[in-house]
C-alpha atoms as a PDB file:
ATOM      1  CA  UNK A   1     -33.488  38.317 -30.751  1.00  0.00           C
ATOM      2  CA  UNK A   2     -35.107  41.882 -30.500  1.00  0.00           C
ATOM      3  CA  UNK A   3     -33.777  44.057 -27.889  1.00  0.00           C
ATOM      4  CA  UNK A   4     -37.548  45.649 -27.120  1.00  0.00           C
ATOM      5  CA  UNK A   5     -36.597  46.979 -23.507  1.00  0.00           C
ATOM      6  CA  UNK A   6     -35.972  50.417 -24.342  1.00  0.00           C
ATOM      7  CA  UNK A   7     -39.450  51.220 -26.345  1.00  0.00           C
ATOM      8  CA  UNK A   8     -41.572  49.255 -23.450  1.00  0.00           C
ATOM      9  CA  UNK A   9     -39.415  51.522 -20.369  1.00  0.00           C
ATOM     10  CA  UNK A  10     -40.548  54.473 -22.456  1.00  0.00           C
ATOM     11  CA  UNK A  11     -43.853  53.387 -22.190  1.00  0.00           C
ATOM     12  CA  UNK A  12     -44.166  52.580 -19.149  1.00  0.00           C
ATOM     13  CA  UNK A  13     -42.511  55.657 -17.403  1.00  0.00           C
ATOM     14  CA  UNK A  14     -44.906  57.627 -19.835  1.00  0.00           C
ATOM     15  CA  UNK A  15     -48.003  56.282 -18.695  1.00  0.00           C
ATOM     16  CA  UNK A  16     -47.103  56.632 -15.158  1.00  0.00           C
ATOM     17  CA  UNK A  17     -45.722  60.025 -15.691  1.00  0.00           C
ATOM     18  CA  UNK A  18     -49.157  60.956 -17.184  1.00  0.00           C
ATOM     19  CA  UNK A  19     -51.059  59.148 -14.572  1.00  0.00           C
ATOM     20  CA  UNK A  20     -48.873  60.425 -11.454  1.00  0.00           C
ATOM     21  CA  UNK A  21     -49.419  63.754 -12.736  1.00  0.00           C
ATOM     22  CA  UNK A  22     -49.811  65.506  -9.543  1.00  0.00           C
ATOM     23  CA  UNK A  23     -46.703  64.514  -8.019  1.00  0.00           C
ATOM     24  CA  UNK A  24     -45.305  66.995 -10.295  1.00  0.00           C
ATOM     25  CA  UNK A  25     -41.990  66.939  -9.773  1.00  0.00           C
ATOM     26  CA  UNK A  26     -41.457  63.421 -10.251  1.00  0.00           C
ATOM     27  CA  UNK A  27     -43.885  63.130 -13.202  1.00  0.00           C
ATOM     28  CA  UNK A  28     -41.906  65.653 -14.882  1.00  0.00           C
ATOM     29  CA  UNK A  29     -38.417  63.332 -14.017  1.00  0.00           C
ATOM     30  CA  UNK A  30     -40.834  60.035 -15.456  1.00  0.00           C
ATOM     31  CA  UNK A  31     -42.057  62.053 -18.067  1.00  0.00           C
ATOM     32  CA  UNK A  32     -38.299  62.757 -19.504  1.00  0.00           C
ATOM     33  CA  UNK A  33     -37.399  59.823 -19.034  1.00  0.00           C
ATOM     34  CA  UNK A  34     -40.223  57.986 -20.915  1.00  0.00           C
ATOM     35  CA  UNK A  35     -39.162  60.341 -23.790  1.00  0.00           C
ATOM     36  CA  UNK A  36     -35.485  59.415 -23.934  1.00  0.00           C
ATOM     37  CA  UNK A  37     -35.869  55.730 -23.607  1.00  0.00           C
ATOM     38  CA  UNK A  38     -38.777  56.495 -25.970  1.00  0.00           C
ATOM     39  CA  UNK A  39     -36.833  57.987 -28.631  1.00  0.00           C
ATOM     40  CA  UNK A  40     -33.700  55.327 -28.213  1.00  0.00           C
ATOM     41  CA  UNK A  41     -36.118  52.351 -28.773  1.00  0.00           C
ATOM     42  CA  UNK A  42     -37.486  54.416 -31.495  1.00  0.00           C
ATOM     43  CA  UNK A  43     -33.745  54.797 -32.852  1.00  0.00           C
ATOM     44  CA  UNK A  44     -33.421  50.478 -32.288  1.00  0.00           C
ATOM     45  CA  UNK A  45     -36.595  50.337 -33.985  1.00  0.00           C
ATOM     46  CA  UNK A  46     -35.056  51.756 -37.338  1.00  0.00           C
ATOM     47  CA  UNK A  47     -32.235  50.125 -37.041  1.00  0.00           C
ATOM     48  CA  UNK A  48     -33.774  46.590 -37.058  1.00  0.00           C
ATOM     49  CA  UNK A  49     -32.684  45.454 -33.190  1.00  0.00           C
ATOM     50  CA  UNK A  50     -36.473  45.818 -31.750  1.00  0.00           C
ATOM     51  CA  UNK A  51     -39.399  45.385 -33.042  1.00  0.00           C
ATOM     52  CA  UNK A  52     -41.561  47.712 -31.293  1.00  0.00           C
ATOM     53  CA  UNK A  53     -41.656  50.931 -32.901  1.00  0.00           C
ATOM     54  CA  UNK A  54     -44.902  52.131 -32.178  1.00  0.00           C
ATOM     55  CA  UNK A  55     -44.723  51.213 -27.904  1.00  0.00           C
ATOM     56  CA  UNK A  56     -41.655  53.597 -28.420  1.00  0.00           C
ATOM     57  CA  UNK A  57     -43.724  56.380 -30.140  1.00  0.00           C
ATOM     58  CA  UNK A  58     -46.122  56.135 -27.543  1.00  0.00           C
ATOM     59  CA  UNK A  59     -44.034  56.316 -24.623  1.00  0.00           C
ATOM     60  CA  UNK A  60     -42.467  59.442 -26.340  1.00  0.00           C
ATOM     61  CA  UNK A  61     -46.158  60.907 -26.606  1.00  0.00           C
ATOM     62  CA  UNK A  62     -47.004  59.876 -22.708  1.00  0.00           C
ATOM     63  CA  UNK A  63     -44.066  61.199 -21.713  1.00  0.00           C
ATOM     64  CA  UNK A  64     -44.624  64.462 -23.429  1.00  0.00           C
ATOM     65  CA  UNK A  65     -48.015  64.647 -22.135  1.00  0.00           C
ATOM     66  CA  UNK A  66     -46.612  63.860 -18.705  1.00  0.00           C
ATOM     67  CA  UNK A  67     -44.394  66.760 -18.848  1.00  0.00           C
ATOM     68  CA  UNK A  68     -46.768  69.239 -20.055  1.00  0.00           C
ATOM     69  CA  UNK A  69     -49.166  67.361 -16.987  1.00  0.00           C
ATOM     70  CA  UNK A  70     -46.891  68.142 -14.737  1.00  0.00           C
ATOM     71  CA  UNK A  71     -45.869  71.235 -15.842  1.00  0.00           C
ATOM     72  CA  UNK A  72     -49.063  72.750 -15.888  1.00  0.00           C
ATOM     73  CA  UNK A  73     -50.269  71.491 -12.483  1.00  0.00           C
ATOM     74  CA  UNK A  74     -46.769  72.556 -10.733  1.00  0.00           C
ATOM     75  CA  UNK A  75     -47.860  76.408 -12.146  1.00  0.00           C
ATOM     76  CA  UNK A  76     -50.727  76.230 -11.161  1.00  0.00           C
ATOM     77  CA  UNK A  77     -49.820  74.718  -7.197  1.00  0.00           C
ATOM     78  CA  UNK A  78     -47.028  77.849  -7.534  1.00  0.00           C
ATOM     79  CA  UNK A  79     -48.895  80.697  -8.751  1.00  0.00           C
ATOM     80  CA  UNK A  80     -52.272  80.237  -6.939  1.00  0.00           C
END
């Protein structure tokens, strides 16, 4: 049995991170998140336990985008 858990969490906390965007803070928190679970099911994925690479890959690329989202938007809510 595949172990997919860890490449669909990083998906999922990647999306929301990019969609919750202007709760900064925590979209930054989701947004690291969805990379490190991203990366690990990425990591299963080469290994041969899951079968998901590419959810993994995208959760690491949502996740990035969340934290440059909330990045951004948290600069601009302190510096204006």
């Amino acid at each position: 049995m595949p172990s997919n858990g860890m490449g669909t969490a990083g998906l999922v906390l990647g999306i929301v991170a990019a969609v919750v965007f202007c709760l900064w803070p925590l979209a930054i928190i989701l947004g690291v998140l969805g990379v490190v679970f991203g990366a690990v099911g990425r990591g299963k994925a080469r290994s041969g336990e899951a079968t998901n690479p590419g959810q993994a890959l995208a959760g690491i690329i949502c996740g990035a985008v969340g934290i440059v989202l909330g990045v951004g938007f948290g600069a601009l809510v302190i510096f204006t």
